[in-house]
Protein backbone atom coordinates (compact mmCIF):
# COMPACT_ATOMS: atom_id res chain seq x y z
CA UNK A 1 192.72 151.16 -52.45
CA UNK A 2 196.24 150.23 -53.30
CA UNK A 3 195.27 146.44 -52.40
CA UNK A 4 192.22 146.49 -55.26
CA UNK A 5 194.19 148.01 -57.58
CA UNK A 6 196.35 145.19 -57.18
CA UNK A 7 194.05 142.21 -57.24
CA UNK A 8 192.74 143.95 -60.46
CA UNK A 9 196.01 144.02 -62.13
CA UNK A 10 196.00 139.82 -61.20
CA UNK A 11 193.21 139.41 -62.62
CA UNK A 12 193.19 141.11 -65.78
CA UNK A 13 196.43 139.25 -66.38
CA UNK A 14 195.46 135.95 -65.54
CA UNK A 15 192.64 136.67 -67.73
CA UNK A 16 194.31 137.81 -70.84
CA UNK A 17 196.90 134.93 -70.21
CA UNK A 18 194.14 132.03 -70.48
CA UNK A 19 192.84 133.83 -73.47
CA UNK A 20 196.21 134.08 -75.34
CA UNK A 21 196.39 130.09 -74.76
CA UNK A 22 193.18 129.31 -75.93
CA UNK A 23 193.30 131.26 -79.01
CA UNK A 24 196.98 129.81 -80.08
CA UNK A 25 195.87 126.55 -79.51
CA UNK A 26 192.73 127.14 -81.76
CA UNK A 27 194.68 128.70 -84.66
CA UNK A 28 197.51 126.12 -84.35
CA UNK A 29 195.15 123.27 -83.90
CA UNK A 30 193.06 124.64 -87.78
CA UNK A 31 196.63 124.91 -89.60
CA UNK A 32 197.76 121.69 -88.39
CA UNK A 33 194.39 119.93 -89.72
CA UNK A 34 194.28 122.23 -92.94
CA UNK A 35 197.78 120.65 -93.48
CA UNK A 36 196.98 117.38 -92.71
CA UNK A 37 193.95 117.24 -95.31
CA UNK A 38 196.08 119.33 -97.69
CA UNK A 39 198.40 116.81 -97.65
CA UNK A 40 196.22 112.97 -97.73
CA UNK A 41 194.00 114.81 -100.81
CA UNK A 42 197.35 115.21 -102.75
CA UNK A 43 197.76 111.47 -102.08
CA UNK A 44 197.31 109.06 -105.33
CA UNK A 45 194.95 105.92 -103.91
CA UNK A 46 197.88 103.49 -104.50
CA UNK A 47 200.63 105.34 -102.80
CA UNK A 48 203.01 102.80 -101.25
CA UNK A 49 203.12 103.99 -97.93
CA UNK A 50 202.96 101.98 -94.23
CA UNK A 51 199.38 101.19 -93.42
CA UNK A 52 199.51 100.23 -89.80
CA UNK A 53 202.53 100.15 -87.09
CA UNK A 54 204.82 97.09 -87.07
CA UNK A 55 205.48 97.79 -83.77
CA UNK A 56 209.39 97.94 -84.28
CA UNK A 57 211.23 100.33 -83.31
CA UNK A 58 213.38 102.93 -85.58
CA UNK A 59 216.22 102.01 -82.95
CA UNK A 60 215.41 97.84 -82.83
CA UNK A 61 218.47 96.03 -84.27
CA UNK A 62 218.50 92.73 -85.93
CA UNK A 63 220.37 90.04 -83.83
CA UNK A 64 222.21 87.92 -85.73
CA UNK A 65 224.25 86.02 -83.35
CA UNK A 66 221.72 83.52 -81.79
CA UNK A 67 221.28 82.17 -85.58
CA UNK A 68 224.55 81.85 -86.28
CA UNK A 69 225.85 80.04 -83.37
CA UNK A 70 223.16 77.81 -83.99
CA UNK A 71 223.80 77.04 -87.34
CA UNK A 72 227.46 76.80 -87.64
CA UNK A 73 227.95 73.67 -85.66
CA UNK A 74 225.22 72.08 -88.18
CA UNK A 75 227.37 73.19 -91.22
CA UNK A 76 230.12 70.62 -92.22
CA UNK A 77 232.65 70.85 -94.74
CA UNK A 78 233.11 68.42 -97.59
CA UNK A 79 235.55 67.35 -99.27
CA UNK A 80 236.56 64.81 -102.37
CA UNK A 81 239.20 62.86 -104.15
CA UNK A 82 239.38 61.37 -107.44
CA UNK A 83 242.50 59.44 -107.51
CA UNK A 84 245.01 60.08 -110.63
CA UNK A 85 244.12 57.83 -113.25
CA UNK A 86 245.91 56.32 -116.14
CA UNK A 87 244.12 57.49 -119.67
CA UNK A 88 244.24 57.34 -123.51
CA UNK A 89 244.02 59.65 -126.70
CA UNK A 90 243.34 55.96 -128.70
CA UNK A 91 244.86 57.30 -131.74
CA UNK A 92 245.85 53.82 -132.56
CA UNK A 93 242.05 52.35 -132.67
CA UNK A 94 240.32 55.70 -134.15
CA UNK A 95 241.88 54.99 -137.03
CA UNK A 96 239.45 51.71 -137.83
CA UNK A 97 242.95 49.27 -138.20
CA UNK A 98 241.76 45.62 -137.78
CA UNK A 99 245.63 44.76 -138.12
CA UNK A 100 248.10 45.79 -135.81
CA UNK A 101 246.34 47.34 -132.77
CA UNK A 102 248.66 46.43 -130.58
CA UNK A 103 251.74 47.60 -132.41
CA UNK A 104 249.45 51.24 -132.73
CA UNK A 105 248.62 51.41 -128.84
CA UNK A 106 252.53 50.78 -128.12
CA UNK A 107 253.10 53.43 -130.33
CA UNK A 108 250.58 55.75 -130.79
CA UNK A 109 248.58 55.40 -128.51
CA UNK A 110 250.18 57.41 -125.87
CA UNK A 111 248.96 56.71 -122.16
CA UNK A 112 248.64 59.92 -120.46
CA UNK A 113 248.25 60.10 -116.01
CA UNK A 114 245.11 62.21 -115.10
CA UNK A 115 246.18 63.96 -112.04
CA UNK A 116 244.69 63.19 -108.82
CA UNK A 117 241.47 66.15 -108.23
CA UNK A 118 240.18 67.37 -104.99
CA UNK A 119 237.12 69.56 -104.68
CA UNK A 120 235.28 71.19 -101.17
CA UNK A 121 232.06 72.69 -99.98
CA UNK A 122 229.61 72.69 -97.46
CA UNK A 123 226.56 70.58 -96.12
CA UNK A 124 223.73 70.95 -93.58
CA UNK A 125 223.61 68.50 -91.00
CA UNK A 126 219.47 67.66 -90.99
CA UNK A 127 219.21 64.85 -88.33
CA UNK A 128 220.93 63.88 -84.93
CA UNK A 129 222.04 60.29 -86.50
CA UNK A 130 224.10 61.72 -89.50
CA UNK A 131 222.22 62.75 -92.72
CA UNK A 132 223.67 65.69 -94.26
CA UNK A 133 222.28 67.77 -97.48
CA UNK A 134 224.57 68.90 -99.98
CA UNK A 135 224.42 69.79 -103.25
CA UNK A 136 224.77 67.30 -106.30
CA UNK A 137 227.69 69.18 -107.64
CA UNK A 138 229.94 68.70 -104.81
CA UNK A 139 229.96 65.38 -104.79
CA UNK A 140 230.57 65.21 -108.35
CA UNK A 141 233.38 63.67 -109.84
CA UNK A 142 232.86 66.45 -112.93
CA UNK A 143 231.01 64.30 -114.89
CA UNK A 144 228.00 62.57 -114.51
CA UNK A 145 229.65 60.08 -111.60
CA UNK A 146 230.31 60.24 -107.99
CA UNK A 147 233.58 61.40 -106.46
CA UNK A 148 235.97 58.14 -105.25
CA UNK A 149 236.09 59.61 -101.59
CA UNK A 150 233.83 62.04 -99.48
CA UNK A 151 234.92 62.98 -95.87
CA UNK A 152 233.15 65.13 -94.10
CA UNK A 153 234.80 67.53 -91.21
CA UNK A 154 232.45 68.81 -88.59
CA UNK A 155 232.80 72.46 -87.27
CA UNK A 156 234.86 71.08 -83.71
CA UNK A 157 237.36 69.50 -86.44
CA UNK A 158 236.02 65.57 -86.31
CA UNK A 159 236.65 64.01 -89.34
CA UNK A 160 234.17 61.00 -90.79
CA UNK A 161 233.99 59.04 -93.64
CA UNK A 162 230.31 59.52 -95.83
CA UNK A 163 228.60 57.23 -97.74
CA UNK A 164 226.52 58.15 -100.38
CA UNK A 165 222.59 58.17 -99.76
CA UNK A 166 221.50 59.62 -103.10
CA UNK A 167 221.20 62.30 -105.27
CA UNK A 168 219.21 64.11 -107.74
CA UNK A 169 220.75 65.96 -110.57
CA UNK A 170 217.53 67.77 -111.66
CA UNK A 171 217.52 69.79 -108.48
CA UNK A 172 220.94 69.51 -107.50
CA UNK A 173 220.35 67.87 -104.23
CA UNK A 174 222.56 65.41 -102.79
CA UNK A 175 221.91 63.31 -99.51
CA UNK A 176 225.61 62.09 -97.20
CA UNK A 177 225.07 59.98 -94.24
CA UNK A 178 228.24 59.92 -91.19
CA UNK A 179 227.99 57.23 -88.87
CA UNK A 180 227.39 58.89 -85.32
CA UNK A 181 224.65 59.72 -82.84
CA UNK A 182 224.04 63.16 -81.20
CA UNK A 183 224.69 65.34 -83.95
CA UNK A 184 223.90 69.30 -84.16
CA UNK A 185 221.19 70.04 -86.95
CA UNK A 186 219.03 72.22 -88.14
CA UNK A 187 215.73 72.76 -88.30
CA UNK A 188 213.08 72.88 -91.27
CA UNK A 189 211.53 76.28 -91.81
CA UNK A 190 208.81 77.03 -94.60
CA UNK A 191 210.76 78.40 -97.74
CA UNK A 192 206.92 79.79 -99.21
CA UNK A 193 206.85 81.98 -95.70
CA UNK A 194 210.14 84.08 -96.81
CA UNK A 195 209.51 87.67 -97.51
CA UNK A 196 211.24 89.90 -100.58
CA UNK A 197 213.47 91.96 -98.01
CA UNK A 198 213.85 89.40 -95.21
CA UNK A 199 217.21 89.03 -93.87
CA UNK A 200 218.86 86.13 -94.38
CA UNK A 201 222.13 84.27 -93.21
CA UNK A 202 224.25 82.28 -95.36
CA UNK A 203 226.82 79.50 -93.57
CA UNK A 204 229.44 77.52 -95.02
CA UNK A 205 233.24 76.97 -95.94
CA UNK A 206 233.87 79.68 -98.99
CA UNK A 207 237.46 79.88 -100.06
CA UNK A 208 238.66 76.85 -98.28
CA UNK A 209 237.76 79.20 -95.29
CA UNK A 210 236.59 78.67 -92.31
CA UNK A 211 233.23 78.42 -91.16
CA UNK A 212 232.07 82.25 -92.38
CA UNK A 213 228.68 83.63 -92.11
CA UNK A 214 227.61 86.53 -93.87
CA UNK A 215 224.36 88.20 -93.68
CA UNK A 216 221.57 89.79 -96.62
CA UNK A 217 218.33 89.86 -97.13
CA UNK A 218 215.85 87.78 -99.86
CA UNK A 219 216.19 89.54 -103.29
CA UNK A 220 213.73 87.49 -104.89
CA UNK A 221 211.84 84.01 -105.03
CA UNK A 222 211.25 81.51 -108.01
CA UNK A 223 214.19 82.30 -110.13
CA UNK A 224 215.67 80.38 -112.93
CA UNK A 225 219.61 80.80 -114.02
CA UNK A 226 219.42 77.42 -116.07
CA UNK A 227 222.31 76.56 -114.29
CA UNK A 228 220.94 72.71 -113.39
CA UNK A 229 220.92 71.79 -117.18
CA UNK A 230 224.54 71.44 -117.37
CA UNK A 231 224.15 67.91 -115.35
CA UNK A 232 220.26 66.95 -116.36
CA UNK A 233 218.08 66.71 -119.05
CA UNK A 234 215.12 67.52 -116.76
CA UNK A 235 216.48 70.37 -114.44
CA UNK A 236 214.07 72.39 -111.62
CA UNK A 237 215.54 75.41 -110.59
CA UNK A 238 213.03 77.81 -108.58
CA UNK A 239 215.77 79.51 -106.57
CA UNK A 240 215.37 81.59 -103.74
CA UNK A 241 218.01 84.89 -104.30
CA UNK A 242 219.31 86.56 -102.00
CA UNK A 243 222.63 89.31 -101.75
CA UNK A 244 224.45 87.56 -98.87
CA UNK A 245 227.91 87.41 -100.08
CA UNK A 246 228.51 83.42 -101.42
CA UNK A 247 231.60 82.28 -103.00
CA UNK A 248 233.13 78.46 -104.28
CA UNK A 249 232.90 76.52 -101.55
CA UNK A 250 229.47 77.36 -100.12
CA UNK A 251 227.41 75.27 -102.30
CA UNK A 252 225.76 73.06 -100.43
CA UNK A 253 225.75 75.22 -97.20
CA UNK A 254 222.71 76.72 -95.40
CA UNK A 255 220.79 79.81 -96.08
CA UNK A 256 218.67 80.25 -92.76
CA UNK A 257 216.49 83.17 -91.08
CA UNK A 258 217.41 85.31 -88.39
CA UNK A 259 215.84 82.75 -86.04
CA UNK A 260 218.04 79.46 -86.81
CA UNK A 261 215.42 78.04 -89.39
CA UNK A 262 217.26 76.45 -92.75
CA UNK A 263 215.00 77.59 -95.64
CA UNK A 264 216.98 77.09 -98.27
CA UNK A 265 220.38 75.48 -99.66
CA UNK A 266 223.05 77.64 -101.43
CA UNK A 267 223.65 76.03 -104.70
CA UNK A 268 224.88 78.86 -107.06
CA UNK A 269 226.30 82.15 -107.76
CA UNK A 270 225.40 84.43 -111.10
CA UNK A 271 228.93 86.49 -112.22
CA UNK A 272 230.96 86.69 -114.86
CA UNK A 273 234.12 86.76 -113.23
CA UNK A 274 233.26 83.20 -111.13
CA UNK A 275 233.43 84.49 -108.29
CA UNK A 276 230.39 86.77 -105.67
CA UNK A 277 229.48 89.75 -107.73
CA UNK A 278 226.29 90.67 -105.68
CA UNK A 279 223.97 87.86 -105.85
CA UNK A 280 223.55 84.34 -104.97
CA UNK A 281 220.69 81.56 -105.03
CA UNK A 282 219.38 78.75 -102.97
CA UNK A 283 217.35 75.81 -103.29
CA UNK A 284 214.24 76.26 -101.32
CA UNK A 285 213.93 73.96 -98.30
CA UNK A 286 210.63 72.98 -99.48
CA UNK A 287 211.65 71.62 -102.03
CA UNK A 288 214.49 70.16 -100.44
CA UNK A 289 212.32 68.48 -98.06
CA UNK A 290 210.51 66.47 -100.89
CA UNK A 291 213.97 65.29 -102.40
CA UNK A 292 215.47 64.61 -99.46
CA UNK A 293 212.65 62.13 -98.53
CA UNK A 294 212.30 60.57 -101.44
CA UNK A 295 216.27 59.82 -101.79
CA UNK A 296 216.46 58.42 -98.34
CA UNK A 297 213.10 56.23 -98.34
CA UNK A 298 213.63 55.19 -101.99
CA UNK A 299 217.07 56.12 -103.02
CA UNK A 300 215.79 58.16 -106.06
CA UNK A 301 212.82 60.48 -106.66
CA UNK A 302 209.01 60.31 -107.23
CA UNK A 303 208.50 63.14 -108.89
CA UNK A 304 204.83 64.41 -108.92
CA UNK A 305 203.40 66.36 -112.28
CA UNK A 306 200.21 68.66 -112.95
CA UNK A 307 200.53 67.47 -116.56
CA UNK A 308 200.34 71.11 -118.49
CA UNK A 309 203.29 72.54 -120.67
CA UNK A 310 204.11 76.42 -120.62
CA UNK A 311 202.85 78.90 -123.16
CA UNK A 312 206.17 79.88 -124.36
CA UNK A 313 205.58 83.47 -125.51
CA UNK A 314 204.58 84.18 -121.46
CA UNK A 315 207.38 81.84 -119.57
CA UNK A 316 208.05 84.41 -116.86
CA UNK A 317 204.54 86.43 -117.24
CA UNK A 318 204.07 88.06 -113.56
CA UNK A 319 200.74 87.53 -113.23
CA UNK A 320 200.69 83.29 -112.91
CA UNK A 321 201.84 80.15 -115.10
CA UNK A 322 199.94 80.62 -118.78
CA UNK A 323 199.54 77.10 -120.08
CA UNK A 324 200.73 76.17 -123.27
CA UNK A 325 199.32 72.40 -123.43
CA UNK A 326 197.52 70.52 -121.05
CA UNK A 327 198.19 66.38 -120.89
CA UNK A 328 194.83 64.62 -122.17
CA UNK A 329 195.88 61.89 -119.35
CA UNK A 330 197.46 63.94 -117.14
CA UNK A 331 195.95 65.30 -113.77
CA UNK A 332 195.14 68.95 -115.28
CA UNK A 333 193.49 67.03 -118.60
CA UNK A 334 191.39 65.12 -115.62
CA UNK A 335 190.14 68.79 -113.43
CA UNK A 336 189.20 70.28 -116.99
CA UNK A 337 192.10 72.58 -117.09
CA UNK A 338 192.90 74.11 -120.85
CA UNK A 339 195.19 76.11 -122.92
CA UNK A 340 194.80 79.74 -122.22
CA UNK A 341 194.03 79.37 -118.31
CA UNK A 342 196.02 81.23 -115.95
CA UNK A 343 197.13 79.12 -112.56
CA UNK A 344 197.66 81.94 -109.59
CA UNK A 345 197.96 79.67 -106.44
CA UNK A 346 198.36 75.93 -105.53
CA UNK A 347 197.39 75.68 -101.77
CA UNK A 348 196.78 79.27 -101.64
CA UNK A 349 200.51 79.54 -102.16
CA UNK A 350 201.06 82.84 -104.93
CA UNK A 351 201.78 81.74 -108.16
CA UNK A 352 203.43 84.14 -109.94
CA UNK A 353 205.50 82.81 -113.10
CA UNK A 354 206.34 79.25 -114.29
CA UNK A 355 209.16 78.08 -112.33
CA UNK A 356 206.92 79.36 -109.64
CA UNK A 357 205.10 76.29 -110.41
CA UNK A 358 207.67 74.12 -111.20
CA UNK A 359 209.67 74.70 -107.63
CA UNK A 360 205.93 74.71 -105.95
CA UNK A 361 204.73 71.77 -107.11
CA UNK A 362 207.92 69.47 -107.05
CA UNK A 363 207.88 69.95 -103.70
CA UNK A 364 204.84 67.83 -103.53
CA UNK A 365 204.81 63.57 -103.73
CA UNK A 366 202.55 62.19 -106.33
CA UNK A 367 199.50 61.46 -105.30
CA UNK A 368 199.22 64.63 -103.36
CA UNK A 369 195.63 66.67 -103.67
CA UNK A 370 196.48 70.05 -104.02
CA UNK A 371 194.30 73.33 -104.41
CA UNK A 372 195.02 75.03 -108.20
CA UNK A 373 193.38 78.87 -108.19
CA UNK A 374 193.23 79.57 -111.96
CA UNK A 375 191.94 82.71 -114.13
CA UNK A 376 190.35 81.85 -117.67
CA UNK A 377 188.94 84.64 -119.61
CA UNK A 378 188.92 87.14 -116.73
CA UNK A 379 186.96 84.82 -114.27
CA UNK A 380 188.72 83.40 -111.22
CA UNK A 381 187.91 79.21 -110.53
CA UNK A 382 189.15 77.16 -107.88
CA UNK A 383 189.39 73.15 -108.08
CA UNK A 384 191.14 70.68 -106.50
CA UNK A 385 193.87 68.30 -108.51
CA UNK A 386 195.68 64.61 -107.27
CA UNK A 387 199.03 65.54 -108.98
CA UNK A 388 199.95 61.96 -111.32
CA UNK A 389 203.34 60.10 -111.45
CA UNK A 390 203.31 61.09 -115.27
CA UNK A 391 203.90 63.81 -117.45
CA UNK A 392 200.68 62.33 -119.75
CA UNK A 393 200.71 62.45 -123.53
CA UNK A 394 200.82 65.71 -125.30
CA UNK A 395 198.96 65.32 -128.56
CA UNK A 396 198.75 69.24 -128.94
CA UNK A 397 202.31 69.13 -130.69
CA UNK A 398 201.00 66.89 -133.23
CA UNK A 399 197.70 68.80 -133.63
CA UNK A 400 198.72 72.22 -133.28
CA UNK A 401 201.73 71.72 -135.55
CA UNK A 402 205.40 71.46 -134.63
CA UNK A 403 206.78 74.14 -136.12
CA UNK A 404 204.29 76.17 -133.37
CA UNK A 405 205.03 74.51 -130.46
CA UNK A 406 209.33 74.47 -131.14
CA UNK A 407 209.04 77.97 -132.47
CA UNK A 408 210.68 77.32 -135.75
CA UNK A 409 210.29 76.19 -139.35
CA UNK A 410 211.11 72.50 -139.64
CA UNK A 411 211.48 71.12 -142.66
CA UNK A 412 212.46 67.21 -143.95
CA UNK A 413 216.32 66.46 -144.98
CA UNK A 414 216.17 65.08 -148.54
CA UNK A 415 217.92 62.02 -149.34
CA UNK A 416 220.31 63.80 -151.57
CA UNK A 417 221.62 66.20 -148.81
CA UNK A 418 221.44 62.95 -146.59
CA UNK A 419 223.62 61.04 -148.56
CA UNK A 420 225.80 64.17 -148.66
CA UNK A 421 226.20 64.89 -145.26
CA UNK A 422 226.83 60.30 -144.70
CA UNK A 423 223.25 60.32 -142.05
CA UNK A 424 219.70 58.54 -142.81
CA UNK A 425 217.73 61.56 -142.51
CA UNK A 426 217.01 64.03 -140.14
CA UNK A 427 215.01 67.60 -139.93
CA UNK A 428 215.98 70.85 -140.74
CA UNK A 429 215.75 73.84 -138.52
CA UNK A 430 215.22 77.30 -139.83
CA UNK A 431 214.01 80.70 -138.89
CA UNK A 432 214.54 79.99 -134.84
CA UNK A 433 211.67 82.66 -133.08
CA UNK A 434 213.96 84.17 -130.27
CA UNK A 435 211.13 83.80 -127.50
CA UNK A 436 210.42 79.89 -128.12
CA UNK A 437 211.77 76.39 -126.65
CA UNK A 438 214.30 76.14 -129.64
CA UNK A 439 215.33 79.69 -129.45
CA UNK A 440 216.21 79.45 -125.63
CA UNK A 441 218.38 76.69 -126.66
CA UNK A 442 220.94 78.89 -128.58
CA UNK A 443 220.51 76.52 -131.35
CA UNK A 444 221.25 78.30 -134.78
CA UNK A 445 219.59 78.03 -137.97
CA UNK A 446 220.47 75.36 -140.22
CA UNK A 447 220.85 72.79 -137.62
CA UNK A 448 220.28 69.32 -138.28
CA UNK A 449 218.50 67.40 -135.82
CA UNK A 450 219.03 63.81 -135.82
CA UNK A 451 218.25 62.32 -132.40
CA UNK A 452 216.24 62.88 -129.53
CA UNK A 453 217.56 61.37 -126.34
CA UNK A 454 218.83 58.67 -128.45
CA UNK A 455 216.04 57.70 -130.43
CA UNK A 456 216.91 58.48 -134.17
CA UNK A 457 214.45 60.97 -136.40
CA UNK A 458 214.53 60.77 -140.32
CA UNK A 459 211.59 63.18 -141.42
CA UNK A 460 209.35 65.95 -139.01
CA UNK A 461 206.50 63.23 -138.73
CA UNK A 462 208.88 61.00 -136.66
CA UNK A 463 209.84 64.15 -134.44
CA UNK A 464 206.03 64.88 -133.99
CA UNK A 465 205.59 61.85 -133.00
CA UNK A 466 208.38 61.03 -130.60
CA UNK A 467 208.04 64.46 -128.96
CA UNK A 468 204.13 63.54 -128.40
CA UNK A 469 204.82 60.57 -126.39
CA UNK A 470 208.16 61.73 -124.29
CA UNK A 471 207.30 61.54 -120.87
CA UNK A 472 210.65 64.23 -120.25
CA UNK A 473 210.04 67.49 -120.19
CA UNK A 474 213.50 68.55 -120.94
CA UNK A 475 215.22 66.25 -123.82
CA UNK A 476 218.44 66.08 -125.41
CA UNK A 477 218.51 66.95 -129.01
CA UNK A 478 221.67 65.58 -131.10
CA UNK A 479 222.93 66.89 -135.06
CA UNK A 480 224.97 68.57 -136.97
CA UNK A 481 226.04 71.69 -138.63
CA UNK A 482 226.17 71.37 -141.84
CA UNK A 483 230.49 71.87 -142.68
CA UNK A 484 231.09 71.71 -139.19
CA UNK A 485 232.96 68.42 -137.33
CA UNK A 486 231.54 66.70 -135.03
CA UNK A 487 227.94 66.60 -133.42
CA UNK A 488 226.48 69.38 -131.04
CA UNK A 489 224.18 68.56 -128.01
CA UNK A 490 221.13 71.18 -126.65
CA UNK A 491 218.92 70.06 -124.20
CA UNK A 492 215.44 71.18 -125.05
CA UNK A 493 212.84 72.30 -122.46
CA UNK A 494 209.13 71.55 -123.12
CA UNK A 495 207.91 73.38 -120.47
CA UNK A 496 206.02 70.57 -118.41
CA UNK A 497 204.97 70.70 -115.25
């Protein structure tokens, strides 16, 4: 008896055991999907969230070392010399004496000793036989010439001389060459690949340091800081920006991805105090590519244009490059392109503001069929374009009136005021619209204008007209202030691409 009583105490527990399980599991199993569809109904259908699994770790670190020891025996460091030299004030001549001259430079003329200037920064070595890539501004002698010297001293101390390939103000490119064989170098990556968030390295010689390497990630693509007008009248600036720490010294140096791959060269810093205040910016090796090619095979370069000018009220629109004009012999004029229309991709490559186009299609060689995605009146069209050696003529200035397309009223000097102010003529500029090509020029109203690279203008009909058949699209506009001394310079974009 004792022996049943027994097995039916096991099995009434065993029972009520499997029972408690199953139950718990069925309750917990209902709250756990009740929360679950509580939760994804709450959900907005554009929540920013992780849609599938990178397959990285939470505990995966990025390795920065194999990058870095590959690129710092590829970055050089560069320095110049400008000898002292011996210059003037030429008080003596200024003062318009036909007698005397002599006797004035003797004594008033008083020769004054420039001192002797050195400079540094960095360069990517780009080829086993010697061809470095620097920027244009370190091999400046300040101006708009060359340095005297350039040396070049390689990360195991060797010390060359470099001779001077070419260079390109626009885009701040500069190409050395060091005699040699067996150089380290990097490789090309694909600058449009880069991701907002990658992490990036930058190398080079900040400070007069070292070779230093710091480490950031891509902050954003197609900037402009209109930093490359202070040495060109046609500057491209599409930078790639990133918040690896840069400093003097750098520019030239190599911005590359965690895998060794240059995509970009580090050409500028944005702070008020001249020195890294959280962000720098790099020329994207696409880009670089192009100008590099062109300044070895040709020793300048091709440059390759769509032929369409910016709408200036939408410059930096997010949504694509709005044109403003369109070439009637340019390459756009010849695919039917027209004011109004949208462009949102060359070569399926996002295009997402104007110097997104700029930096995107320089990096092309004329001649070059490209793919152009555009939007016009809500409709999506896709055609193909062979990009012209020419800007084209831009008869909308003319047409649409000047005082639309400058963003300002413009009015005649009249020959009274001329004769006042001792010039032939000129225009008047009034009523500047902030948001316009003259208003980004911090010009200020009641300028005179009475050049154009050069070319003098005497009434608004000759600036229509000159403007209309300037191949530039950035030109330098010279005149006056009106009781001021002297003539002021301001280089004026028209927004062609």
């Amino acid at each position: 008896m004792k022996w049943k009583q027994l097995l039916l105490v096991v099995a009434v527990s065993a029972t009520s055991a499997v029972g408690s399980v199953w139950t718990y599991n069925k309750i917990t199993t209902k709250k756990a999907t009740a929360s679950i569809l509580a939760t994804n109904t709450n959900l907005p259908a554009n929540y920013a969230r992780y849609l599938e699994n990178t397959g990285v770790g939470t505990n995966d670190a990025v390795d920065f070392t194999k990058a870095a020891s590959t690129a710092v025996p590829a970055v050089v460091h560069i320095k110049t010399k400008i000898p002292a030299k011996r210059v003037s004030n030429n008080l003596g001549r200024n003062r318009g004496s036909s007698m005397g001259d002599d006797w004035f430079d003797q004594f008033f003329n008083f020769p004054q000793i420039q001192p002797e200037q050195r400079a540094s920064g960095s360069g990517v070595i780009i080829s086993d036989d010697g061809y470095i890539v620097t920027n244009n501004h370190v091999i400046s002698d300040g101006g708009t010439g060359v340095a005297d010297e350039i040396t070049v001293t390689l990360h195991n101390k060797k010390v060359y001389k470099a001779k001077l390939i070419g260079r390109d103000p626009s885009s701040d490119i500069a190409v050395l060459k060091i005699e040699g064989a067996g150089f380290p170098y990097l490789l090309y990556g694909n600058s449009d690949n880069v991701r907002l968030g990658q992490w990036v390295l930058a190398v080079g010689y900040p400070l007069s340091l070292e070779t230093t390497v710091t480490a950031g990630i891509i902050s954003a693509k197609g900037r402009s800081i209109g930093i490359n007008g202070r040495q060109s009248q046609t500057p491209i600036e599409s930078f790639i920006q990133t918040d690896a720490a840069v400093n003097q010294g750098n520019s030239g140096g190599a911005l590359i991805t965690t895998d060794g791959q240059l995509i970009g060269i580090n050409s500028a810093i944005l702070a008020p105090s001249g020195t890294y205040a959280g962000y720098s910016f790099a020329i994207p090796v696409n880009l670089v590519k192009k100008i590099v090619n062109d300044l070895i095979k040709f020793g300048d370069v091709k440059r390759p244009y769509l032929g369409v000018q910016v709408d200036p009220a939408k410059v930096e629109a997010g949504d694509g490059a709005h044109i403003g004009g369109v070439a009637k012999d340019g390459a756009a004029a010849n695919i039917g392109l027209k004011n109004g229309d949208v462009i949102t991709s060359v070569n399926d490559i996002p295009i997402n503001s104007w110097t997104e186009l700029q930096g995107t299609i320089a990096s092309y060689n004329a001649g070059d069929k490209v793919k152009i995605a555009y939007k016009r009146e809500g409709k999506e069209y896709t055609t193909n374009a062979t990009l012209s050696t020419k800007t084209g003529t831009y008869d909308e200035i003319v047409s649409n009136g000047i005082n639309d397309a400058l963003g300002a009223e413009l009015t005649t000097l009249d020959k009274k005021k001329a004769q006042e102010y001792n010039v032939e003529g000129g225009v008047i500029v009034k009523n500047i619209k902030k948001d316009s090509p003259l208003g980004r020029t911090r010009m200020q109203d009641g300028f005179i204008i009475l050049n154009i690279n050069g070319e003098d203008v005497k009434n608004v009909q000759e600036l229509s007209k000159l403007l209309s058949t300037l191949e530039d699209s950035t030109v330098q506009v010279q005149g006056i202030y009106p009781g001021s001394d002297g003539t002021y310079t301001y280089p004026l974009s028209l927004g062609d691409e």
